[in-house]
N, C-alpha and C. Protein backbone atom coordinates (compact mmCIF):
# COMPACT_ATOMS: atom_id res chain seq x y z
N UNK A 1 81.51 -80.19 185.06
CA UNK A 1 80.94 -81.52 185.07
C UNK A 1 79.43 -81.46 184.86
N UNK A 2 78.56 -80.44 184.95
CA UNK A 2 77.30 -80.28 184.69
C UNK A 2 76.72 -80.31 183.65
N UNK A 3 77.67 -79.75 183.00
CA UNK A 3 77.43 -79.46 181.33
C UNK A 3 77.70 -80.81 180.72
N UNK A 4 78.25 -82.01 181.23
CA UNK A 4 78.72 -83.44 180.83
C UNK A 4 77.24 -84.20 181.28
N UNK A 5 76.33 -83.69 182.44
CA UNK A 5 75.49 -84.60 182.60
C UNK A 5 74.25 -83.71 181.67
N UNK A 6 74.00 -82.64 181.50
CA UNK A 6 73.16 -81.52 180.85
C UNK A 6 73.75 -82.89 179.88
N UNK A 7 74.19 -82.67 179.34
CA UNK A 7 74.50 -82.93 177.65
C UNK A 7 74.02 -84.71 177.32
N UNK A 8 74.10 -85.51 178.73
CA UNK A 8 74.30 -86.90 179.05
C UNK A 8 72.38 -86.89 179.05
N UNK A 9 71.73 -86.02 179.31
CA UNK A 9 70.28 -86.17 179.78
C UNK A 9 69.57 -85.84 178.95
N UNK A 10 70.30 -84.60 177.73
CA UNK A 10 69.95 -84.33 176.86
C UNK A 10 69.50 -85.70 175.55
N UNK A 11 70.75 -86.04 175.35
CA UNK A 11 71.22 -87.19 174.10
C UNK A 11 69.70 -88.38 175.15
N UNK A 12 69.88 -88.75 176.54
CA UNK A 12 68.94 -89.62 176.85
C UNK A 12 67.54 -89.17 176.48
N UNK A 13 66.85 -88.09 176.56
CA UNK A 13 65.56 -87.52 176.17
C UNK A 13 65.31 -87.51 174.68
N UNK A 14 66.35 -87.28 173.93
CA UNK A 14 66.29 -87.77 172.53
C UNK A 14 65.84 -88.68 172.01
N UNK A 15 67.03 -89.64 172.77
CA UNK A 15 66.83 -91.22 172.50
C UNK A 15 65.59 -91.70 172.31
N UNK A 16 64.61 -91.01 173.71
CA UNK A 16 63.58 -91.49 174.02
C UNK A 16 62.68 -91.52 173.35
N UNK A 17 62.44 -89.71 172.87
CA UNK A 17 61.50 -89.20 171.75
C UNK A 17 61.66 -89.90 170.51
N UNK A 18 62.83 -90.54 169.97
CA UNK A 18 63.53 -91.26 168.85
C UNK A 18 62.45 -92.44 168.93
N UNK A 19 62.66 -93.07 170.22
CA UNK A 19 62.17 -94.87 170.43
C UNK A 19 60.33 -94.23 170.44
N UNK A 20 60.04 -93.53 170.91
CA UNK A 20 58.47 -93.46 171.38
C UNK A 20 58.08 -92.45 169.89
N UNK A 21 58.95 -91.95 168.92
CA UNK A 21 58.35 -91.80 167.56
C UNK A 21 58.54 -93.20 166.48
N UNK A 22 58.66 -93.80 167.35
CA UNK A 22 58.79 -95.46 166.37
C UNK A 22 60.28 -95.41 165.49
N UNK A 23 61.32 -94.15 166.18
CA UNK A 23 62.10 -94.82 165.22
C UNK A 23 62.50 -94.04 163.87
N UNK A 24 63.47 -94.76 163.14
CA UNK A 24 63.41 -94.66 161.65
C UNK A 24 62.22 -95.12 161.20
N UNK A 25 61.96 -94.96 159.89
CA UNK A 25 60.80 -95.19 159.21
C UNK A 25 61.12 -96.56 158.39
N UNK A 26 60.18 -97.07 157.68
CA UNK A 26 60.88 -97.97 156.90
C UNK A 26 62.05 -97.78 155.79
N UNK A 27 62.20 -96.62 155.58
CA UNK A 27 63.31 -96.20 154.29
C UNK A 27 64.19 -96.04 155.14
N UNK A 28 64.34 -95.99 156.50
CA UNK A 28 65.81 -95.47 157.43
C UNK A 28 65.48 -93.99 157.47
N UNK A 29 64.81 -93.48 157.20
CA UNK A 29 64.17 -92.22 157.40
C UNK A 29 64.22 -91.64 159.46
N UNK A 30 64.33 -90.61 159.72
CA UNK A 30 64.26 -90.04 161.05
C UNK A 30 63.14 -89.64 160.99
N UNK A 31 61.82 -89.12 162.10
CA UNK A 31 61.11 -88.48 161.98
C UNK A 31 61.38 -87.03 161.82
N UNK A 32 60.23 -86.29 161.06
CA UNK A 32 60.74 -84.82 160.66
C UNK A 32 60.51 -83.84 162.34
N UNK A 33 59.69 -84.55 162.79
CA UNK A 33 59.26 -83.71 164.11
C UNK A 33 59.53 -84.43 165.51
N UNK A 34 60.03 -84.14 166.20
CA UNK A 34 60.25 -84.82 167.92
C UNK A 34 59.30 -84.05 169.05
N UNK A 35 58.79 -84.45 169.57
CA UNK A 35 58.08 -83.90 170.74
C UNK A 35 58.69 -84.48 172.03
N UNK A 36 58.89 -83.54 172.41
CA UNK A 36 59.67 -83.73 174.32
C UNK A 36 58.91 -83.54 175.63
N UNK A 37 58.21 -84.37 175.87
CA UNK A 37 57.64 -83.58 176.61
C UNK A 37 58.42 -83.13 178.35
N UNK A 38 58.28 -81.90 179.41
CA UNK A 38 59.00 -81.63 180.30
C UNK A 38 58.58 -81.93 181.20
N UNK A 39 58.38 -82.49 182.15
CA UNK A 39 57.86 -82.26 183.70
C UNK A 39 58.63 -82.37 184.55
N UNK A 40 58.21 -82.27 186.01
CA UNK A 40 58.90 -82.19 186.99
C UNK A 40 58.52 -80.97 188.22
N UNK A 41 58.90 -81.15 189.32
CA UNK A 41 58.06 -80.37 190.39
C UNK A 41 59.61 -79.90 190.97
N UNK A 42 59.30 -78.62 191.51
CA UNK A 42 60.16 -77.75 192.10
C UNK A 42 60.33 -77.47 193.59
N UNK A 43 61.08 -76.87 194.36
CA UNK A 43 61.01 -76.40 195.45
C UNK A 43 60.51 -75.39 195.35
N UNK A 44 59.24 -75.10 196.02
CA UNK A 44 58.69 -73.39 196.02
C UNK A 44 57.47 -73.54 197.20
N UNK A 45 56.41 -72.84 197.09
CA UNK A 45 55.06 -72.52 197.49
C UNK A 45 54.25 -73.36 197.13
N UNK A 46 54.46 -73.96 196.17
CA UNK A 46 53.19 -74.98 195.55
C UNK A 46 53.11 -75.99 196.25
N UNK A 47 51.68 -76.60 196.25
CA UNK A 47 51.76 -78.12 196.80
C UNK A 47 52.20 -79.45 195.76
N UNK A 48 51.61 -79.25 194.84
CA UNK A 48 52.11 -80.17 193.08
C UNK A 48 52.65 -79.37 192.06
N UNK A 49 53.26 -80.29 191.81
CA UNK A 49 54.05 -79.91 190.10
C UNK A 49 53.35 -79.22 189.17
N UNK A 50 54.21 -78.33 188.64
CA UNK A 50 53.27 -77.42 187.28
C UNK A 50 52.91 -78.20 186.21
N UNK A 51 51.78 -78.27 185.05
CA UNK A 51 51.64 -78.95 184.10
C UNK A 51 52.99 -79.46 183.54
N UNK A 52 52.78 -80.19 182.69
CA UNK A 52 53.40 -80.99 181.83
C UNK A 52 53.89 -80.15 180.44
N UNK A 53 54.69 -79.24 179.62
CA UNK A 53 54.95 -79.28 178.88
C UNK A 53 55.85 -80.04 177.71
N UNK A 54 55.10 -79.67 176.51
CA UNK A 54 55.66 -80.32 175.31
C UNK A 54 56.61 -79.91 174.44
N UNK A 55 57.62 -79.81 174.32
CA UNK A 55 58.57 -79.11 173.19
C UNK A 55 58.85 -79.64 171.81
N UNK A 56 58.52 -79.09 171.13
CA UNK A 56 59.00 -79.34 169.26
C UNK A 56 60.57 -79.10 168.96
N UNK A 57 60.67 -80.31 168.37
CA UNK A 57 62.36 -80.14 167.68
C UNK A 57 61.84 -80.70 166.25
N UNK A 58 62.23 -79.98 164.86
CA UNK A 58 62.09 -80.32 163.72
C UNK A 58 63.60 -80.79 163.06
N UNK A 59 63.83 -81.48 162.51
CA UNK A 59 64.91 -82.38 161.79
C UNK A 59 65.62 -81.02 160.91
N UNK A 60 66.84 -80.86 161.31
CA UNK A 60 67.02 -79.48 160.10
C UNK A 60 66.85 -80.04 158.80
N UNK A 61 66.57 -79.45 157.63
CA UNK A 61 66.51 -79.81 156.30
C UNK A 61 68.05 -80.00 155.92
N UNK A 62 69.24 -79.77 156.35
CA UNK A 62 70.95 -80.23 155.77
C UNK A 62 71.02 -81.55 155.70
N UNK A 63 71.65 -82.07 154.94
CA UNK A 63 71.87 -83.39 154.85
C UNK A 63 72.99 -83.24 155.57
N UNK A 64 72.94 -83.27 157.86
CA UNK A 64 73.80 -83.11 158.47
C UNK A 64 74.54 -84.34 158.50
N UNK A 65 75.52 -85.02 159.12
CA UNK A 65 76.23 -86.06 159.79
C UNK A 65 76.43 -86.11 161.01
N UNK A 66 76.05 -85.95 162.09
CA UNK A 66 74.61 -86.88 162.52
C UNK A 66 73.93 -85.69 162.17
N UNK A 67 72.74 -86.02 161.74
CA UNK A 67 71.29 -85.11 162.01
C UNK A 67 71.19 -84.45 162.88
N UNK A 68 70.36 -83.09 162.74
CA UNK A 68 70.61 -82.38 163.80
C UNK A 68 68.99 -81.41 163.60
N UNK A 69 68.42 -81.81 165.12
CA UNK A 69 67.47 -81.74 165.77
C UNK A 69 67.04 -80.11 165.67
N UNK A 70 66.59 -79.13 165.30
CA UNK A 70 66.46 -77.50 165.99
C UNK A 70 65.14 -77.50 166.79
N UNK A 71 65.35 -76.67 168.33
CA UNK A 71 64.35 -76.55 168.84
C UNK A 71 63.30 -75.67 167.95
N UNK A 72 61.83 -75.84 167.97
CA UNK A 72 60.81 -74.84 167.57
C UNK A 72 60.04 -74.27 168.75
N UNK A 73 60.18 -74.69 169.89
CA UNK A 73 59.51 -74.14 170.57
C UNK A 73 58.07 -74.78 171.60
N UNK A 74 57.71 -74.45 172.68
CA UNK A 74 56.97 -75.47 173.23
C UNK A 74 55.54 -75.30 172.65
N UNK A 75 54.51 -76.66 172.39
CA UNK A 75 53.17 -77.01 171.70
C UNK A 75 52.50 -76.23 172.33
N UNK A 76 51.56 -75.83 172.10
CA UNK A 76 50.50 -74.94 172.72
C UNK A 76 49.44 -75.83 173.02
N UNK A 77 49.15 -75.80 174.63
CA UNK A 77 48.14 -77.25 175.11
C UNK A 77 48.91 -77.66 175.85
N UNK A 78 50.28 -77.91 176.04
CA UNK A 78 51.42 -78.57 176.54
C UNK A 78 51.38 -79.66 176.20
């Protein structure tokens, strides 16, 4: 059942990056690049949450059905 909400939180963080990159373009176009950004604070030693990172997903070049996102890796800067 984890892997149903993993996958449920995933598609929602998409969405998001989708709506906060404005979207299709005017041609119905996807953006070529998504930025995700991560946060969130842990149980440990710390008193606050670690920075904020950013992750890159680029649009694969296949003319997929649905489109399909590949991670590149997190921005440098976060």
């Amino acid at each position: 059942m984890r892997g149903v909400h993993r996958a449920i939180a995933a598609t929602a963080a998409l969405l998001t990056a989708l709506t906060a990159a404005g979207g299709v373009d005017e041609t119905g176009e996807l953006p070529p690049i998504l930025l995700l950004p991560q946060a969130g604070s842990y149980v440990g030693p710390r008193a606050e949450p670690g920075p904020t990172i950013t992750h890159q997903y680029l649009l694969d070049d296949d003319e997929n059905v649905p489109p399909i996102y590949r991670y590149a890796g997190a921005v440098d800067g976060g």
